[in-house]
Protein backbone atom coordinates (compact mmCIF):
# COMPACT_ATOMS: atom_id res chain seq x y z
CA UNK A 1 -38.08 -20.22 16.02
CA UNK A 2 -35.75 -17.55 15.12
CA UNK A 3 -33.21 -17.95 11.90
CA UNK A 4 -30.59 -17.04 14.42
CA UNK A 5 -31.16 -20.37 16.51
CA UNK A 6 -29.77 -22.12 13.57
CA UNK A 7 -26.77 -20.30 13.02
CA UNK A 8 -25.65 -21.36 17.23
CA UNK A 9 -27.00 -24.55 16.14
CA UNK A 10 -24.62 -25.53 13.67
CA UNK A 11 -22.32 -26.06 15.37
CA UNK A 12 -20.11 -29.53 16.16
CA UNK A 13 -20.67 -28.85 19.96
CA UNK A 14 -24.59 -28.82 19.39
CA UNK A 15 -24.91 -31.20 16.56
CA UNK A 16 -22.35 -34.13 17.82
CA UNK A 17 -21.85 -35.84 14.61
CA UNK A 18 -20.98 -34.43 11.03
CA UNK A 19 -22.33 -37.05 8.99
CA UNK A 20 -26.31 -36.70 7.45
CA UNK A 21 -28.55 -38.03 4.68
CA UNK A 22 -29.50 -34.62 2.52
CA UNK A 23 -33.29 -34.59 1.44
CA UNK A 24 -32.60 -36.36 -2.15
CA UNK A 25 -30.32 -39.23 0.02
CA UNK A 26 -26.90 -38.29 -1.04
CA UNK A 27 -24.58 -38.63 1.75
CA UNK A 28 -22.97 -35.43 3.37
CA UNK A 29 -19.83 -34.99 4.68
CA UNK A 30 -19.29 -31.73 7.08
CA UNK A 31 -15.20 -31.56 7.47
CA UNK A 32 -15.42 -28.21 8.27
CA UNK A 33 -18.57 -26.12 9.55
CA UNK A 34 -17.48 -22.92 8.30
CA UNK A 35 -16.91 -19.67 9.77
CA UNK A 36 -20.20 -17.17 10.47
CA UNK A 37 -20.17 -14.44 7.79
CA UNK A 38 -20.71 -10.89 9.42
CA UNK A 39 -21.01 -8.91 6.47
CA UNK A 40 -23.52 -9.51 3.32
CA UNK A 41 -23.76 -12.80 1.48
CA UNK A 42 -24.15 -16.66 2.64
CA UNK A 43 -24.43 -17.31 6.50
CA UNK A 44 -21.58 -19.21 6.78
CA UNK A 45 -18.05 -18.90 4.26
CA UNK A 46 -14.76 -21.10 4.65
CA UNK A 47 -16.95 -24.27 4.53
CA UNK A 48 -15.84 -28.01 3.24
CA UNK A 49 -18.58 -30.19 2.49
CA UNK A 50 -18.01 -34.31 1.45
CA UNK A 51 -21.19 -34.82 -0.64
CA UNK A 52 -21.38 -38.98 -2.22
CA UNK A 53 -17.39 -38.90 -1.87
CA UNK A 54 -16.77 -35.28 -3.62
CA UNK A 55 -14.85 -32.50 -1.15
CA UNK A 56 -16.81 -29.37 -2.12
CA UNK A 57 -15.35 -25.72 -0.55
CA UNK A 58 -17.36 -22.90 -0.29
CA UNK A 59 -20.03 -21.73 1.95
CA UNK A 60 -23.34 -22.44 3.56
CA UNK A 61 -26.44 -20.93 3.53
CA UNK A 62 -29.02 -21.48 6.84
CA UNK A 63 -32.94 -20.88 6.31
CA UNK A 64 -35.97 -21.62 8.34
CA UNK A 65 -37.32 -23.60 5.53
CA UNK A 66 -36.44 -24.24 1.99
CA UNK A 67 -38.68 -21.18 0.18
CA UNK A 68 -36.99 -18.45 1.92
CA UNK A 69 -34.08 -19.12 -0.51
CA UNK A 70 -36.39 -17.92 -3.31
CA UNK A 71 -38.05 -15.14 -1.20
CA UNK A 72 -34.59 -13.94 -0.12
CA UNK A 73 -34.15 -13.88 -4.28
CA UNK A 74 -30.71 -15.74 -3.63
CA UNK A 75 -31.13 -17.23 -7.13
CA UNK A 76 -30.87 -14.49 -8.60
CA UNK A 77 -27.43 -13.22 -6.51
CA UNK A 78 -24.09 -14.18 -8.02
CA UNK A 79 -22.79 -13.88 -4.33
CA UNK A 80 -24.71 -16.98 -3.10
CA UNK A 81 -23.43 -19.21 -6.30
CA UNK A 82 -20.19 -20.19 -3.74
CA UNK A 83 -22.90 -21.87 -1.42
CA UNK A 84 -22.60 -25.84 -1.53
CA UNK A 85 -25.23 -26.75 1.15
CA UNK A 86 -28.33 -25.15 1.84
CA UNK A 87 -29.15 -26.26 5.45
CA UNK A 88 -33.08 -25.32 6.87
CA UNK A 89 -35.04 -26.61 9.64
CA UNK A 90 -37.99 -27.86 7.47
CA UNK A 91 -38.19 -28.60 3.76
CA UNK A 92 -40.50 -27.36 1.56
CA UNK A 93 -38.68 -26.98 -2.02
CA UNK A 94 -35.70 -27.80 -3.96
CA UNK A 95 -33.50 -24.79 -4.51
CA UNK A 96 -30.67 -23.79 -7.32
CA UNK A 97 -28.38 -20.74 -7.85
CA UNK A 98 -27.39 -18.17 -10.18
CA UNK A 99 -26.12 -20.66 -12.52
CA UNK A 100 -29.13 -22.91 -12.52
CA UNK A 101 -27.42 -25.70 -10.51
CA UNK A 102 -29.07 -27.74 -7.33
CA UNK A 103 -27.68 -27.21 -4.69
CA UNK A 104 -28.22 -30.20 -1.94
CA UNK A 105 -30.09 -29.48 1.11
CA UNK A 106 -29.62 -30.60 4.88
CA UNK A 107 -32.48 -31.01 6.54
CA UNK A 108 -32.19 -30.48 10.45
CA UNK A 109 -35.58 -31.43 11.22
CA UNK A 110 -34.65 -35.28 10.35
CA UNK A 111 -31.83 -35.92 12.28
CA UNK A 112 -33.06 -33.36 15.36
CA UNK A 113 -35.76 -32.38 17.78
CA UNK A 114 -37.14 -29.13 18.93
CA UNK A 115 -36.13 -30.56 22.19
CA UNK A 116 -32.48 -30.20 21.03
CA UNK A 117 -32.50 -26.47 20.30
CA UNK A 118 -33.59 -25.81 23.46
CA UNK A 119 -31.86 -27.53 25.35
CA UNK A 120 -28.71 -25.37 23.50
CA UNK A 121 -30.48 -22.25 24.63
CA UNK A 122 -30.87 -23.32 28.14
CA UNK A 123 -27.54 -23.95 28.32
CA UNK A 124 -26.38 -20.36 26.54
CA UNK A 125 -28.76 -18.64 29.03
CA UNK A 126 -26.89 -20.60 31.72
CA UNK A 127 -23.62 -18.86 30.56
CA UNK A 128 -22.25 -22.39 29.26
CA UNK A 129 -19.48 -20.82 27.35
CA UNK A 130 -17.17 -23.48 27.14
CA UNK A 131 -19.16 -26.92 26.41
CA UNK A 132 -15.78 -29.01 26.24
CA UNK A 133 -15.14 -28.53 29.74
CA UNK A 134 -17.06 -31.21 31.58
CA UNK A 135 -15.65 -34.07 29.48
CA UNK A 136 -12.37 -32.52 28.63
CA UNK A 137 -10.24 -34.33 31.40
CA UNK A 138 -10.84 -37.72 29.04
CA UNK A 139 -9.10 -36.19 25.93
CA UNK A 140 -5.85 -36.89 25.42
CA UNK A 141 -3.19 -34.71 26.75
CA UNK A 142 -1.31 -34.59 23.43
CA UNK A 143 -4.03 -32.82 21.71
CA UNK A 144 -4.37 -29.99 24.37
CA UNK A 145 -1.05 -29.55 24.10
CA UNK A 146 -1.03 -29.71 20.32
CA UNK A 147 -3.76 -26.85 20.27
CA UNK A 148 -2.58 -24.48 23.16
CA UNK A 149 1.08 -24.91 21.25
CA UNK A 150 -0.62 -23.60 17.79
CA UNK A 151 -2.13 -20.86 19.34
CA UNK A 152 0.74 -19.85 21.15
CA UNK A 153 2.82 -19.82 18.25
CA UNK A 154 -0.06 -18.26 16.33
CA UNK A 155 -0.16 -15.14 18.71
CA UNK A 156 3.72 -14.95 18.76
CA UNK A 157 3.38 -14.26 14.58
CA UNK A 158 0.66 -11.88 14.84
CA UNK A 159 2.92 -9.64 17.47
CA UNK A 160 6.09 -10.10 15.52
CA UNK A 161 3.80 -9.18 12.35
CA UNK A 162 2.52 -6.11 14.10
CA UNK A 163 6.16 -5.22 15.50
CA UNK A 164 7.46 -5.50 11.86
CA UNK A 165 5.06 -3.00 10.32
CA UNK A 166 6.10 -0.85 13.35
CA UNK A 167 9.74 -1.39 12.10
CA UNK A 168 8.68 -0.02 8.56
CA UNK A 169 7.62 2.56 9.43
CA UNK A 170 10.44 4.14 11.52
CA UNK A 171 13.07 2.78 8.84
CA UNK A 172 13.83 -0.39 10.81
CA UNK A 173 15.34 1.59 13.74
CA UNK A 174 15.15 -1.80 16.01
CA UNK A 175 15.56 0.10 19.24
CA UNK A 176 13.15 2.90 18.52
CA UNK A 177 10.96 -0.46 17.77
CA UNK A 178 11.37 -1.50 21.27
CA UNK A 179 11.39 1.57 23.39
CA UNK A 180 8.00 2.16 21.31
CA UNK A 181 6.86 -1.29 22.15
CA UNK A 182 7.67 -1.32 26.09
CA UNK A 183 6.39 2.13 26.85
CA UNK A 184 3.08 1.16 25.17
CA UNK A 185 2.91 -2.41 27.32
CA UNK A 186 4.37 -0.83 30.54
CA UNK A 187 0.25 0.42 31.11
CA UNK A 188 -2.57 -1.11 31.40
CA UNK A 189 -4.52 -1.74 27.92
CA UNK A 190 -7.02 0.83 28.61
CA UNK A 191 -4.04 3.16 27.85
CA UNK A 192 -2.09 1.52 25.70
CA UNK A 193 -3.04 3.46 22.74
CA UNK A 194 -2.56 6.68 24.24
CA UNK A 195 1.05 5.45 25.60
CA UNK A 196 1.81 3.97 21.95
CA UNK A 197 1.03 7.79 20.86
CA UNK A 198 3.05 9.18 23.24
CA UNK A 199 6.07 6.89 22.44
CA UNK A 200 6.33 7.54 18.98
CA UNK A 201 6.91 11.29 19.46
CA UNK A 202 9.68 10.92 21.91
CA UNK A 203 13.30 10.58 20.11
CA UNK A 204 15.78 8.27 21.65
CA UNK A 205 18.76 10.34 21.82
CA UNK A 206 16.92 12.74 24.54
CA UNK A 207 17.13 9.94 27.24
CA UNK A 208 21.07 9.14 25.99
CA UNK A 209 21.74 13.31 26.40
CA UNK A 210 19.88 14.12 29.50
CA UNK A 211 19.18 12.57 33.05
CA UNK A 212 15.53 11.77 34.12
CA UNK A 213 14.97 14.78 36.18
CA UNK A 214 15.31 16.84 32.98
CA UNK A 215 12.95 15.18 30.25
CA UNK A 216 10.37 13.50 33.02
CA UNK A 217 8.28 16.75 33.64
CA UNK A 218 8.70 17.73 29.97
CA UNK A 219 7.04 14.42 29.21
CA UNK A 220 4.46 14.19 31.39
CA UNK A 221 3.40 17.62 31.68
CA UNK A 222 2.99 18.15 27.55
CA UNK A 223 1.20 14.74 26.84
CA UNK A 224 -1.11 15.93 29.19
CA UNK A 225 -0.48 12.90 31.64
CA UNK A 226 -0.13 15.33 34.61
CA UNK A 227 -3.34 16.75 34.41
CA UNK A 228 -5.13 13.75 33.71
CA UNK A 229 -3.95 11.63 37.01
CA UNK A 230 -5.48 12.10 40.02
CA UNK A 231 -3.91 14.77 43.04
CA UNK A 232 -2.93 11.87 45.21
CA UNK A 233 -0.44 10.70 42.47
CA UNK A 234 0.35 13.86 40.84
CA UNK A 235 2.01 15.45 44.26
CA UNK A 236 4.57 12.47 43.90
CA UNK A 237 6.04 13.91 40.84
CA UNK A 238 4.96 17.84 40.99
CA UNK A 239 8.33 18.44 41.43
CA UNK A 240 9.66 17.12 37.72
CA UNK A 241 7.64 20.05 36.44
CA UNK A 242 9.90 22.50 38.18
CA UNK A 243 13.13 20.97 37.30
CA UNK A 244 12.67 20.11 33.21
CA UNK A 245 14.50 22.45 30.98
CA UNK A 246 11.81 24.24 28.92
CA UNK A 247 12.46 25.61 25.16
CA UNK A 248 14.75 22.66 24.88
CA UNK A 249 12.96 19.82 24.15
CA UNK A 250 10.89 19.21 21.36
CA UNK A 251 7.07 19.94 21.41
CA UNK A 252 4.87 16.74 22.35
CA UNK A 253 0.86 16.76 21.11
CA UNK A 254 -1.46 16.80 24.23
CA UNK A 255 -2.35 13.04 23.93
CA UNK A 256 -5.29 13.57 26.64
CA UNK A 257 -7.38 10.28 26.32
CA UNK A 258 -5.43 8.75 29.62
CA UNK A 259 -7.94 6.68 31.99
CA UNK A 260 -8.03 5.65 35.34
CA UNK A 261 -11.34 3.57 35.63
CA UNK A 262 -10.87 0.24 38.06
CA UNK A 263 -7.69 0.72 38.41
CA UNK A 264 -5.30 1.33 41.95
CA UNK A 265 -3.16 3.72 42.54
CA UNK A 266 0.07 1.89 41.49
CA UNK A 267 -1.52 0.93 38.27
CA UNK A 268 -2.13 4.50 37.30
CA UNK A 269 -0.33 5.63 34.15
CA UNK A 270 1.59 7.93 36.01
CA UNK A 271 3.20 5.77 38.05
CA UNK A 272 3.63 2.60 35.79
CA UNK A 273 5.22 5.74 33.08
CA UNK A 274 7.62 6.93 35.92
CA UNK A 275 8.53 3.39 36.47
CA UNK A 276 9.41 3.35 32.61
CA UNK A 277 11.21 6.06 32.45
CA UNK A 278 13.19 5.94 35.97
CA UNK A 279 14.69 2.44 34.08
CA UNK A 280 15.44 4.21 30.67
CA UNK A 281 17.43 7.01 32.97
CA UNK A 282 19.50 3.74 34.59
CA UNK A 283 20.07 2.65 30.96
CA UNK A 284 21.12 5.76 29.32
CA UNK A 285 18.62 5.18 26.45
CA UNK A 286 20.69 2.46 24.83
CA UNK A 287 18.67 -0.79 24.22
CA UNK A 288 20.98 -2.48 21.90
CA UNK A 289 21.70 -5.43 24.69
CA UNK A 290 18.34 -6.38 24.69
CA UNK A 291 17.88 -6.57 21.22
CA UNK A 292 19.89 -10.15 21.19
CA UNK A 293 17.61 -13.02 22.20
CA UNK A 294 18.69 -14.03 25.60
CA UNK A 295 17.26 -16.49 27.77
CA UNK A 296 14.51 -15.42 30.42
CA UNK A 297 17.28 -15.09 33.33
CA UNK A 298 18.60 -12.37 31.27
CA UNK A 299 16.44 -10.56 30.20
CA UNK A 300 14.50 -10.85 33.84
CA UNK A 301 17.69 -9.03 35.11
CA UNK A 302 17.83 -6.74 32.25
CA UNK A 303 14.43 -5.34 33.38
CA UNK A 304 15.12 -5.73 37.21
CA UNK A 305 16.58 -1.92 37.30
CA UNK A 306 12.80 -0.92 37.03
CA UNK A 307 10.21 -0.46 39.57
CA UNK A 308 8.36 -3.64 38.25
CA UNK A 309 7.34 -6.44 39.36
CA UNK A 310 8.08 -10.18 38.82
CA UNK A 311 4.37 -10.12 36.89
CA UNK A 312 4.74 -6.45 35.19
CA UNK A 313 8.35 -8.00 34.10
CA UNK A 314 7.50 -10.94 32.49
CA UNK A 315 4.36 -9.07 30.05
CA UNK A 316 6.83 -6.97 29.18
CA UNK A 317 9.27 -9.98 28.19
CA UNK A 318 6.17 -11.41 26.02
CA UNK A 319 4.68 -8.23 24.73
CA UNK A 320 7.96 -6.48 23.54
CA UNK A 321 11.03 -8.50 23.72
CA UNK A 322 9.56 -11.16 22.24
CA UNK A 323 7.84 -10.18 19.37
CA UNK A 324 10.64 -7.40 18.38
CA UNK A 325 13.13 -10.88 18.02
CA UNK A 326 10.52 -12.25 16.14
CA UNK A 327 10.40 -9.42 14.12
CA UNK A 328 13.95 -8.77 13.50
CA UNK A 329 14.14 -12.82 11.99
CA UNK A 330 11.65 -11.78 9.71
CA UNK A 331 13.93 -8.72 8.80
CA UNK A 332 16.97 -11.37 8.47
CA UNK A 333 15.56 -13.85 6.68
CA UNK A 334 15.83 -16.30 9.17
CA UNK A 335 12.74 -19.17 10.52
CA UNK A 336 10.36 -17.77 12.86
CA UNK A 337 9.70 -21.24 15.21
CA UNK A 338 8.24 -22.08 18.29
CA UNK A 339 11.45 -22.47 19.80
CA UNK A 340 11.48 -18.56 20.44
CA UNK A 341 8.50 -19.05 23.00
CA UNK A 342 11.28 -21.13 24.86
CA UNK A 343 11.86 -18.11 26.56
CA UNK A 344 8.37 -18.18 28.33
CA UNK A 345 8.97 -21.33 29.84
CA UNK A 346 10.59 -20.03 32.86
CA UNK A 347 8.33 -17.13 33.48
CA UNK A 348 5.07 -16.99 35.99
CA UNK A 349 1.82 -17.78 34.87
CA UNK A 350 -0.57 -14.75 34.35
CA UNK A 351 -3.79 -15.12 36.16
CA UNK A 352 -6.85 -12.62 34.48
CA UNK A 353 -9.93 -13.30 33.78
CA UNK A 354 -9.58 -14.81 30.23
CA UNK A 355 -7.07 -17.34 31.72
CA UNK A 356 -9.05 -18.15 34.74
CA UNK A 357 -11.86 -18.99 32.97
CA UNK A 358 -10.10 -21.47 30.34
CA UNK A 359 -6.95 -22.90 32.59
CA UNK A 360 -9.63 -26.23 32.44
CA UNK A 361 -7.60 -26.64 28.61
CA UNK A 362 -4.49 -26.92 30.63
CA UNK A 363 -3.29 -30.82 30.39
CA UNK A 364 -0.94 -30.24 33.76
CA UNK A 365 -1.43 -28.33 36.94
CA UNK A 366 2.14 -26.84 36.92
CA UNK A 367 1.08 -23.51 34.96
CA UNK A 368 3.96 -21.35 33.57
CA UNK A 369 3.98 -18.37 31.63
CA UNK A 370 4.48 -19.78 28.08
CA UNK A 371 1.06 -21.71 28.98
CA UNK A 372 -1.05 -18.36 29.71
CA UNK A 373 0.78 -17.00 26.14
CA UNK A 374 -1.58 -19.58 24.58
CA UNK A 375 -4.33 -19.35 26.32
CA UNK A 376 -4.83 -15.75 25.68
CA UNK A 377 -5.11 -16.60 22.02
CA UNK A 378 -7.12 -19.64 22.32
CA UNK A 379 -9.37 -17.03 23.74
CA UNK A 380 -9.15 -14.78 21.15
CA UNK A 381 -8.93 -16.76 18.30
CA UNK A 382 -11.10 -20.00 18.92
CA UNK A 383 -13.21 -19.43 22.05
CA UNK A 384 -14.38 -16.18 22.03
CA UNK A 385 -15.19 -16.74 18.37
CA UNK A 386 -16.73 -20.33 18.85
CA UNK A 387 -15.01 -21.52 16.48
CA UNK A 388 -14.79 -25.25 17.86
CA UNK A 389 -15.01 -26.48 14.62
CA UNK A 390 -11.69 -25.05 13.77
CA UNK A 391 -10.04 -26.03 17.33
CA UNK A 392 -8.16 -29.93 17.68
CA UNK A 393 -9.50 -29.76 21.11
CA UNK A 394 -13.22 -29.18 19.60
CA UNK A 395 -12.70 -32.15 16.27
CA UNK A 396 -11.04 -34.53 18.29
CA UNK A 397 -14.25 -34.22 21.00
CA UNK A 398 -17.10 -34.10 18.90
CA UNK A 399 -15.74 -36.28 16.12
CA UNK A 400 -14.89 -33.66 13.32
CA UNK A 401 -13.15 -34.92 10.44
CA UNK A 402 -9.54 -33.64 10.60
């Protein structure tokens, strides 16, 4: 037995219950397993323990047996005085910290089998990622919802958060923000950074001076975009390189980190960046419009004059109108609610492999964009993570104290 089967142990999916006798009787409590520690110091941090009626906070520390707290000279570590349960596979010795005090001790071996840890790793060799889905048609469709709401809301924060420290930094210039934002979410990720690199060089009043046949070879001829795609695509726009006024635009650094792995030809930066740009021309640059939150109708037609799809459309709506409103209420002062994801309700569902794999969360069959919003970061955030412990879904089905 490896130290490392302990830590996927403890977990609510494996264990099932959170209530246990510790090895001097005292009752324990777990209302919260923690989340695993991946840098030095106790296994486990952001823990809340119940121990004879008292809420303790802090982490938890996960041996083989008992002694290796000693031999691991965590009594003498100020870092492992936080830890309020000590929790080993077999018991050998009462332990204390730093300060001299017990700490209690959960012992696995009473309350579980051998039989029980393997039976985890048979099912983690199987590629059992998500345990709730077998039995998650009989929980109740509030909670889903509850959960895939929070996360949705969660993720629309984080992007507004991100868009708002983009603000900053160009002296809250809200439609530099966006034209940033949508050139950097008009690829695919592999080349979003190098597209995000590329926007932020490129000033606005260029596109409001000059029509697309003048800046278009200047841009992607300099950031090195040209000589990056393959022939097939580059003899579409060889002729932009001819036309573009040189000496008069401003000098753009080689970016040259664009890819093309698994992707097809009309997914190739190239293209998806002459799409961009062929919808700033029919704009004139000017993006103040689309800076007022409109409903999804709108701002579907506002991005119609591009070469993009219904699907290419509406990540664009999520990725970079979206959280640019959010971040502009932030920059007002005013509440950042869920009622901003309102605008997702009317947009199509986006099928990858993240949401393909966890749809099984969904409580309805009638999938709509706002729902794939929150599945993305109950992905990221809970999932991918397993951090069931944390999730409604994961409490309400395994009995975890709210």
């Amino acid at each position: 037995m490896k130290e490392a089967v302990l830590h996927q142990f403890w977990n609510p999916i494996w264990l099932k219950k959170d209530t246990f006798k510790g090895t001097r009787s005292e009752s324990l409590k777990i209302r919260n397993f923690g989340t695993l520690n991946p840098l030095q110091g106790p296994d486990f941090i952001g823990a809340e323990v119940e121990i004879d009626g008292l809420v303790q906070y802090g982490a938890i520390e996960i041996h083989l047996q008992s002694s290796h707290w000693d031999e691991h000279q965590h009594q003498q570590d100020p870092r492992y005085n936080q830890v309020v349960l000590h929790v080993v596979w077999f018991h050998n010795r009462e332990i204390c910290n730093q300060l001299g005090n017990t700490i209690p001790t959960l012992c696995l071996e009473d309350h579980f089998t051998e039989k029980d840890l393997q039976k985890m790793q048979v099912a983690q060799t199987h590629k059992r990622v998500y345990p709730c889905k077998n039995a998650i048609n009989n929980l109740d469709a509030d909670i889903r919802n509850e959960q895939l709401n929070d996360a949705a809301f969660n993720r629309l924060i984080e992007q507004s958060e991100e868009c708002f420290q983009l603000a900053a930094s160009v002296n809250f210039d809200w439609e530099r923000v966006l034209f940033i934002r949508m050139l950097a979410y008009c690829v695919d990720p592999q080349n979003r950074m190098s597209a995000l690199q590329l926007a932020r060089q490129l000033p606005l009043k260029i596109f409001r001076r000059y029509p697309e046949s003048d800046y278009l070879g200047w841009i992607i001829e300099e950031s090195g975009l040209w000589r990056a795609s393959p022939k097939s695509v580059q003899k579409q726009t060889e002729i932009y390189l001819h036309t573009y006024k040189k000496n008069v635009f401003p000098r753009i650094t080689d970016v040259g980190a664009w890819q093309h792995r698994n992707l097809r030809p009309g997914s190739y930066p190239l293209v998806r960046i002459g799409h961009f740009f062929n919808w700033v021309g029919s704009r004139k640059g000017y993006w103040d419009d689309l800076l007022a939150e409109q409903s999804h109708t709108e701002a579907d037609i506002n991005l119609m004059s591009g070469s993009w799809n219904e699907l290419q459309r509406g990540k664009l709506i999520q990725n970079a109108l979206l959280p640019v409103w959010g971040a502009r209420r932030m920059f007002l002062g005013l509440s950042l609610d869920s009622s901003l994801l309102n605008i997702l309700e009317a947009g199509t569902f986006e099928l990858n492999r993240i949401t393909s794999e966890i749809r099984f969360l969904l409580p309805v069959q009638k999938y709509q964009q706002r729902m794939s919003y929150g599945l993305i970061q109950q992905y990221k955030q809970y999932c991918s993570e397993k951090r069931c412990s944390h999730c409604k879904i994961g409490k309400a089905m395994w009995n975890v104290s709210q």
